[in-house]
C-alpha atoms as a PDB file:
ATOM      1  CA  UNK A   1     -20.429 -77.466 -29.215  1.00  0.00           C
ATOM      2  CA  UNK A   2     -23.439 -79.898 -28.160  1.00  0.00           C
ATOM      3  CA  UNK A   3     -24.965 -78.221 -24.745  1.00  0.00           C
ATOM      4  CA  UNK A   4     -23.827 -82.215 -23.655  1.00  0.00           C
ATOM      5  CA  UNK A   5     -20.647 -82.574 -24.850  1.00  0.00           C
ATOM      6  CA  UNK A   6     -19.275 -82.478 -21.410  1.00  0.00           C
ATOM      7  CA  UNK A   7     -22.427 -84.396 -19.696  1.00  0.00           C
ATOM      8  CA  UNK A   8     -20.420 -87.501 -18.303  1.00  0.00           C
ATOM      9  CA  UNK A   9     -17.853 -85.405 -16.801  1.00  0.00           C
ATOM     10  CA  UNK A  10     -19.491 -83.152 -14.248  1.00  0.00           C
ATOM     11  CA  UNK A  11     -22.068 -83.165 -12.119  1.00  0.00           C
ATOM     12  CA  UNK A  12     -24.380 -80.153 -13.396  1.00  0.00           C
ATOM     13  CA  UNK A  13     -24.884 -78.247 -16.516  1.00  0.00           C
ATOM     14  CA  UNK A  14     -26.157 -74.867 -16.744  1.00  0.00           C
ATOM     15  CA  UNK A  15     -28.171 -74.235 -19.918  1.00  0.00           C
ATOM     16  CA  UNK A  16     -27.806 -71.003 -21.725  1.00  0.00           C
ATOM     17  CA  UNK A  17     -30.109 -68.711 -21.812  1.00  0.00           C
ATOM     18  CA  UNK A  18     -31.411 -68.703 -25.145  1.00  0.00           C
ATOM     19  CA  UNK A  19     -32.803 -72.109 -24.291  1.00  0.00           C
ATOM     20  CA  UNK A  20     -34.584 -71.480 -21.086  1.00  0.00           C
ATOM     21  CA  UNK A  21     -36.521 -68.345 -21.862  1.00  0.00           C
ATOM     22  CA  UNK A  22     -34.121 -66.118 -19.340  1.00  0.00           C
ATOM     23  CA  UNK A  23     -34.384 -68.976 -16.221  1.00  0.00           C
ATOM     24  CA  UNK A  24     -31.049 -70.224 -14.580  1.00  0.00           C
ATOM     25  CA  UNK A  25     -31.957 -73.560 -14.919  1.00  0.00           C
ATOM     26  CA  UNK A  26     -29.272 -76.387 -14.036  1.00  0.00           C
ATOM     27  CA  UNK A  27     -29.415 -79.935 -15.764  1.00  0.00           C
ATOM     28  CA  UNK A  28     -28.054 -82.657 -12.744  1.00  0.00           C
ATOM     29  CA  UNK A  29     -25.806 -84.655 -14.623  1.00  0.00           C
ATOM     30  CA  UNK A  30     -24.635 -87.641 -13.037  1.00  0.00           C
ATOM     31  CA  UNK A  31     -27.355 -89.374 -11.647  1.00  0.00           C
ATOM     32  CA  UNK A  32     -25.248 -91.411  -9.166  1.00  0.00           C
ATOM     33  CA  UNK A  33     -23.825 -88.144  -7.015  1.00  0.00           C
ATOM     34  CA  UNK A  34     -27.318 -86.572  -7.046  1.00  0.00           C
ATOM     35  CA  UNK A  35     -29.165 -89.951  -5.900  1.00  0.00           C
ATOM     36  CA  UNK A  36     -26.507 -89.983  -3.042  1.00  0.00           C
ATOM     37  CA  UNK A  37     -27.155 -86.263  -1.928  1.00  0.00           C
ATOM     38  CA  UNK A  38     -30.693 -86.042  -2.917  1.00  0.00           C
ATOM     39  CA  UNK A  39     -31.897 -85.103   0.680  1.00  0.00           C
ATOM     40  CA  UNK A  40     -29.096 -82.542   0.887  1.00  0.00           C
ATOM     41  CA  UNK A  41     -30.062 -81.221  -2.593  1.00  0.00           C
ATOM     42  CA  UNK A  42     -33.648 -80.614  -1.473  1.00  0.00           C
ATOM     43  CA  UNK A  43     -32.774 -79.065   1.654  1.00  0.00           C
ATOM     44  CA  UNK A  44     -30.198 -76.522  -0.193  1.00  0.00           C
ATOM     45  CA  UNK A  45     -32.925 -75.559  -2.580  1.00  0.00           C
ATOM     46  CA  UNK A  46     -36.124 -74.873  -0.415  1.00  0.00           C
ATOM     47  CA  UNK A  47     -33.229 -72.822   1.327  1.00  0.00           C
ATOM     48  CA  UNK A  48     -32.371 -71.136  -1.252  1.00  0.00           C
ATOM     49  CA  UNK A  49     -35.497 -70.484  -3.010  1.00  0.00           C
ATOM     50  CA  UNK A  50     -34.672 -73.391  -6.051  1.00  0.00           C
ATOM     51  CA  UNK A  51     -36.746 -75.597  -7.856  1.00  0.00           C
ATOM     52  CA  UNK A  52     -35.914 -79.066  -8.073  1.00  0.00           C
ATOM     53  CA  UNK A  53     -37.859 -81.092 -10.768  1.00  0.00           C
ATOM     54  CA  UNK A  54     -36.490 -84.137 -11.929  1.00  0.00           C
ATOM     55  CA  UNK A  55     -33.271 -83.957 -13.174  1.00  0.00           C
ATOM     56  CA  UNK A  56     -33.303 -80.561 -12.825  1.00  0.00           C
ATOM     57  CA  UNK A  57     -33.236 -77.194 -10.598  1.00  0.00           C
ATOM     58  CA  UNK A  58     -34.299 -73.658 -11.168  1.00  0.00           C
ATOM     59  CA  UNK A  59     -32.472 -70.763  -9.531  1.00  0.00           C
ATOM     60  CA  UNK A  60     -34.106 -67.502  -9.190  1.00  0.00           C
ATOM     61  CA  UNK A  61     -31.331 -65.500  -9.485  1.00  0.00           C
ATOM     62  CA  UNK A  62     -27.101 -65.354 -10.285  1.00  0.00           C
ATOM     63  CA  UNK A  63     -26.041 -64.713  -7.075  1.00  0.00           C
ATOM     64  CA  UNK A  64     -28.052 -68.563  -6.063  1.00  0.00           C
ATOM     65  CA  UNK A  65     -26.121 -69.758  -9.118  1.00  0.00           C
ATOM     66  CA  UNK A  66     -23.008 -68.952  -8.076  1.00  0.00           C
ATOM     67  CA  UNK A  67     -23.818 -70.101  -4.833  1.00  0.00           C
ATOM     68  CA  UNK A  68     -25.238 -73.538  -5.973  1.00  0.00           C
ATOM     69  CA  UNK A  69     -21.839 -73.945  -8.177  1.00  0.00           C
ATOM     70  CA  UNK A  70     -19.790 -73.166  -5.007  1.00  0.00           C
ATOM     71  CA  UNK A  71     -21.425 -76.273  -3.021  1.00  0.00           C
ATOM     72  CA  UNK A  72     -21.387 -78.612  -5.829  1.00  0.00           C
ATOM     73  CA  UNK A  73     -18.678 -78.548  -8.292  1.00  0.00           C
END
C-alpha cells in the first residue's frame, strides 16, 4: 500500500517510521480543512511543543500524537 493511498480521504497522515528517521511526523492532507484552522493549528502546536512546516507537523513524542489525532480526526 502507497503511504497515499488514502490521501483524499482524511485530513492527516502519519508517516511510518522507517521514512522519517524515528520523528512522528504528520503529512496535513486536505489543504482546505487546514487553511480554515490554520490559526488554531499553530496555536495547538507551539502548545504542544509541534513543528509546523508547510504541509506538515512534527510531534516530539506519542503521547502528542495521540493527542493531536484526538483533536483532529
Amino acid at each position: 500500500m502507497n503511504l497515499f493511498d488514502n490521501a483524499n480521504r482524511v485530513r492527516f497522515l502519519v508517516a511510518p517510521n522507517y521514512i522519517t528517521n524515528q520523528e512522528i511526523l504528520i503529512i496535513l492532507t486536505d489543504i482546505g480543512f487546514w487553511n480554515v484552522h490554520f490559526d488554531e493549528l499553530q496555536s495547538w502546536c507551539q502548545t504542544n511543543n509541534g513543528v509546523r512546516e508547510g504541509m506538515t507537523v512534527t510531534l516530539p513524542d506519542h503521547k502528542t500524537l495521540t493527542m493531536f489525532c484526538l483533536k483532529w480526526q
